[in-house]
N, C-alpha and C. Protein backbone atom coordinates (compact mmCIF):
# COMPACT_ATOMS: atom_id res chain seq x y z
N UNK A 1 19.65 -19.73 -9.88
CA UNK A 1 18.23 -19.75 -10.16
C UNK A 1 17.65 -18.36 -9.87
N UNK A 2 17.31 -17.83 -10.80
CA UNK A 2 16.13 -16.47 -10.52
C UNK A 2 14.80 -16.88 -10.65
N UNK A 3 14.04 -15.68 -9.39
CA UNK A 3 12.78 -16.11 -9.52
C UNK A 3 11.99 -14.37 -9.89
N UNK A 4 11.55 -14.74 -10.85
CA UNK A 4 10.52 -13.49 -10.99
C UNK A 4 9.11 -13.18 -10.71
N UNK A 5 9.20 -11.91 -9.99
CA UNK A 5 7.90 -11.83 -8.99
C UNK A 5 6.81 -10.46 -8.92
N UNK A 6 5.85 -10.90 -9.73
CA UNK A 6 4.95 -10.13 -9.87
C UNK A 6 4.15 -9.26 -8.80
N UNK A 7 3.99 -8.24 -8.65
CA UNK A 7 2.98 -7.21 -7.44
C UNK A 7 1.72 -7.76 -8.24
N UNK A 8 0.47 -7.98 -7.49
CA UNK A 8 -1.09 -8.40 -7.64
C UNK A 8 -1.59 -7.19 -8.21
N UNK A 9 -1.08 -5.96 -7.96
CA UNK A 9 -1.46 -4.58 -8.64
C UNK A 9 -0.92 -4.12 -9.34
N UNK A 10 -1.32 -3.03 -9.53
CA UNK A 10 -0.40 -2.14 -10.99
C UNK A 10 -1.06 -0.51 -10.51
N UNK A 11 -0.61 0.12 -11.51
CA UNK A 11 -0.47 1.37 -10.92
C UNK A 11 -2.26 2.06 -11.17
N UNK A 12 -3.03 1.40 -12.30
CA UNK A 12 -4.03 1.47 -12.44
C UNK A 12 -5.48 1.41 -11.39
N UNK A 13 -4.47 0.06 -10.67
CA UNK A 13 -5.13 -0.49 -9.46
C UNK A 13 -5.09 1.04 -8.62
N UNK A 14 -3.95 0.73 -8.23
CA UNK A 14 -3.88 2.08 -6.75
C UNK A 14 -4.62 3.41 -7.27
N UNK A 15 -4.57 3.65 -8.45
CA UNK A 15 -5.24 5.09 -8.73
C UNK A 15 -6.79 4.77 -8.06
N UNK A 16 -7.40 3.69 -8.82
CA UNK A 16 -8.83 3.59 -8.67
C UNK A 16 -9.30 3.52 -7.48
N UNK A 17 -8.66 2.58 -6.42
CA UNK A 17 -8.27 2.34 -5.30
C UNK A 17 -8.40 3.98 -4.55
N UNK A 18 -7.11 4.97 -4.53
CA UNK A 18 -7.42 5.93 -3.95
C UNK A 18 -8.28 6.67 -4.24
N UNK A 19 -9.03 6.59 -5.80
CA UNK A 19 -10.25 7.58 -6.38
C UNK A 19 -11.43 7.06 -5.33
N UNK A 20 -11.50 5.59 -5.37
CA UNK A 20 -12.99 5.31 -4.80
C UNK A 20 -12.74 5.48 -3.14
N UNK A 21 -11.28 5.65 -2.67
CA UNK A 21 -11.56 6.10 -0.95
C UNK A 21 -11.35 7.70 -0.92
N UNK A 22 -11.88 8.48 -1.92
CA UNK A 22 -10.89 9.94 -1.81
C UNK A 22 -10.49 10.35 -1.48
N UNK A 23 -9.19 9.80 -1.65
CA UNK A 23 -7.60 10.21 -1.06
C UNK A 23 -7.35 11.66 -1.44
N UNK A 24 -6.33 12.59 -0.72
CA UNK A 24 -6.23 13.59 -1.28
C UNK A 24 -5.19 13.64 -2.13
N UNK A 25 -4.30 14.35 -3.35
CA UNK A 25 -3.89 14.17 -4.32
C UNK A 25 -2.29 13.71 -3.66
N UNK A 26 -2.05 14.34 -2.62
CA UNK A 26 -0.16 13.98 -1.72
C UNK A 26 -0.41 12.52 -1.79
N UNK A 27 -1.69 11.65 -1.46
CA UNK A 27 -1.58 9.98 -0.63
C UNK A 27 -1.26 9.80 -1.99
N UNK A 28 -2.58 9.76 -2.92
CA UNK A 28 -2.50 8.62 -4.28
C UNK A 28 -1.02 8.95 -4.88
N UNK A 29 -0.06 10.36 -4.72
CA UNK A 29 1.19 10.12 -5.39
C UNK A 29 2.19 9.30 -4.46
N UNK A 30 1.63 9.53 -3.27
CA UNK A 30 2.54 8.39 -2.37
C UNK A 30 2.80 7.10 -2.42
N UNK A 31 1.50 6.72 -2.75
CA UNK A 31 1.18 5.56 -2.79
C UNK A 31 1.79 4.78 -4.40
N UNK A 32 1.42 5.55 -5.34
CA UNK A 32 1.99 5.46 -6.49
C UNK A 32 3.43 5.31 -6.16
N UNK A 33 4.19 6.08 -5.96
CA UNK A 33 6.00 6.56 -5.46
C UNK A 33 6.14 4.76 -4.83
N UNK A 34 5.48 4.59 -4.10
CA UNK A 34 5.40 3.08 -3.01
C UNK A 34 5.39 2.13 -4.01
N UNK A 35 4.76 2.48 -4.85
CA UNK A 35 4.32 0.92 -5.71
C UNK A 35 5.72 0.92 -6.80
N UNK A 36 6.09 2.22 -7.54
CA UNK A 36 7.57 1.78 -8.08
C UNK A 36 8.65 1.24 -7.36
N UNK A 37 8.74 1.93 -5.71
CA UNK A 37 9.77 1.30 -4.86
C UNK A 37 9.75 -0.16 -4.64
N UNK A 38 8.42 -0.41 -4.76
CA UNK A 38 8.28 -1.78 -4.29
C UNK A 38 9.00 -2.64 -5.35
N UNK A 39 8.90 -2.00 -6.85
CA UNK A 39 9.10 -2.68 -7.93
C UNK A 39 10.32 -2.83 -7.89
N UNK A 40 11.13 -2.19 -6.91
CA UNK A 40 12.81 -1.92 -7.88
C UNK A 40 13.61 -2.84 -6.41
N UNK A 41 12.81 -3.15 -5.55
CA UNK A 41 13.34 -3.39 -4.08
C UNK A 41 13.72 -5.23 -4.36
N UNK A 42 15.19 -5.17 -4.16
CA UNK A 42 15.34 -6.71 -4.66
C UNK A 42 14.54 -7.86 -3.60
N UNK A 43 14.50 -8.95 -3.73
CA UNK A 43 13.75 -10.32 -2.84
C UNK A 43 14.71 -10.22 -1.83
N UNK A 44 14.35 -10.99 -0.82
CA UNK A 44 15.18 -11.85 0.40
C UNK A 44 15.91 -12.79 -0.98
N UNK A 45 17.11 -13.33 -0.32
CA UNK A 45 17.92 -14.46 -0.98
C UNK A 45 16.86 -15.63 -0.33
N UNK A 46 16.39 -16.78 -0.59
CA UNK A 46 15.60 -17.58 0.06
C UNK A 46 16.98 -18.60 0.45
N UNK A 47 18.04 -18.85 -0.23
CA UNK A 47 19.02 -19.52 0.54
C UNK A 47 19.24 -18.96 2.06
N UNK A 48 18.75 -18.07 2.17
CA UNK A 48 19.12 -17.29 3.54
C UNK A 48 17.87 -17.14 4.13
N UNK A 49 16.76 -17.13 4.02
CA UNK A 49 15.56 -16.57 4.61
C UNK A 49 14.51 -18.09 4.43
N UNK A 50 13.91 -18.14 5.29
CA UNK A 50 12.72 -19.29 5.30
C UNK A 50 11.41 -18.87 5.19
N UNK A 51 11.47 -19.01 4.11
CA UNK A 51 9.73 -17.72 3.33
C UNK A 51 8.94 -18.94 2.93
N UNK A 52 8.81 -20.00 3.26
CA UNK A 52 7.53 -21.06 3.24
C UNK A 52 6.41 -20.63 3.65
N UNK A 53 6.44 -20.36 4.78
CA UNK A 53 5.17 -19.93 6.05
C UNK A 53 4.42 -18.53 5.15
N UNK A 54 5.28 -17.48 4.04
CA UNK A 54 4.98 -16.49 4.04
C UNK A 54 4.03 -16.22 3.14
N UNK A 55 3.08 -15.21 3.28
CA UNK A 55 1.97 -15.39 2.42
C UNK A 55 2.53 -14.33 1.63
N UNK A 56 2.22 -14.32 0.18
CA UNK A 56 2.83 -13.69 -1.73
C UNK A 56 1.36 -13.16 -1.73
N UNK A 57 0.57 -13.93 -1.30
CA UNK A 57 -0.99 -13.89 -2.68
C UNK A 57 -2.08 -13.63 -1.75
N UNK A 58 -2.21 -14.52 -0.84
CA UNK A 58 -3.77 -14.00 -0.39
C UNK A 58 -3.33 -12.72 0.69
N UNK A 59 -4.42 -11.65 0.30
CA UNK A 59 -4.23 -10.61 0.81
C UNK A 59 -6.32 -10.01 1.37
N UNK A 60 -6.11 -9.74 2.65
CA UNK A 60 -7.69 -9.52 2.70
C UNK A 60 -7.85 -7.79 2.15
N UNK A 61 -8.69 -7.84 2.06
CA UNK A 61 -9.05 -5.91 1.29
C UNK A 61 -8.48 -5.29 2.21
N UNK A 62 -8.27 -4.28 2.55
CA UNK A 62 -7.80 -3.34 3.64
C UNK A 62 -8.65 -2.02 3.43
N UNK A 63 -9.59 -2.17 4.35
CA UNK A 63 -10.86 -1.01 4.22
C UNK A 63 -10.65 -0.39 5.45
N UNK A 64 -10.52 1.09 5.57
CA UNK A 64 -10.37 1.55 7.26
C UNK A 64 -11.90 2.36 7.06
N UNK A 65 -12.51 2.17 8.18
CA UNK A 65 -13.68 3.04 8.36
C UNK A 65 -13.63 4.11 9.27
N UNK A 66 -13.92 5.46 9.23
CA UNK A 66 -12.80 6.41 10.43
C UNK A 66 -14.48 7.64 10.19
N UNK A 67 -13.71 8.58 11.05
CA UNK A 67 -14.69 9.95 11.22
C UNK A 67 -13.88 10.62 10.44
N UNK A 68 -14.59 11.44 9.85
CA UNK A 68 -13.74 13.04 9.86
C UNK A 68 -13.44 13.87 10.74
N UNK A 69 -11.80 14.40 10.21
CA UNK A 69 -10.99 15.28 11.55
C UNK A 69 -11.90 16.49 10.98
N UNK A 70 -12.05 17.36 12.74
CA UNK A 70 -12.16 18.47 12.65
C UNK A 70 -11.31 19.27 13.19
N UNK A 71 -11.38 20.59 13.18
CA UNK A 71 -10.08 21.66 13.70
C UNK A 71 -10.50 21.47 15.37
N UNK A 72 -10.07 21.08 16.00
CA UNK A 72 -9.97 21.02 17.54
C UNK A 72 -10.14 22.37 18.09
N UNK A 73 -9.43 23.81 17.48
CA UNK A 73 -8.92 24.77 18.08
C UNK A 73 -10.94 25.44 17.98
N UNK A 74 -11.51 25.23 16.80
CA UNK A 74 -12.81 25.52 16.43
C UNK A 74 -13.87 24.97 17.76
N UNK A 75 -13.50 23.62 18.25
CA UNK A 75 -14.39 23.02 19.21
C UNK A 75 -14.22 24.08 20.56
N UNK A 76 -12.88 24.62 20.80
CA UNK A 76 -13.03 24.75 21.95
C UNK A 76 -11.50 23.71 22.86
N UNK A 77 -11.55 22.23 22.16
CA UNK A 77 -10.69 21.73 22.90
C UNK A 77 -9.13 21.84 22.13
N UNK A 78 -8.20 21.26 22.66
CA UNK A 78 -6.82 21.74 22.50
C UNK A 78 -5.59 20.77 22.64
């Protein structure tokens, strides 16, 4: 039995995604690079693994709210 298994995103997603948090151009190709790996990375065998409990689909947003870094050496501290 094969099971085929869709990612909730696509590569469209993550672009827009890093455009609207403005990522700098290294993340969004990272992140991109991440999303083919993910594609090519085979399943657990489920004869072997107990993936009932595991959540596929609901996923909450993942929003980080942060400061901007500044140069430390500029403040004074170190």
């Amino acid at each position: 039995m094969t099971v085929d298994t869709k990612l909730p995103f696509d590569q469209e997603y993550i672009l827009n995604y890093s455009k609207e948090l403005g990522e700098p151009e290294w993340l969004k190709e990272l992140r991109v690079l991440a999303l083919q790996k993910a594609a090519e990375l085979p399943m657990p065998k489920p004869d072997k693994t107990k993936i009932d409990k595991w959540n596929f689909t609901q996923f909450k947003d993942h929003a980080v709210a942060g400061t901007t870094l500044t140069d430390l050496r500029a403040s004074g501290r170190s």
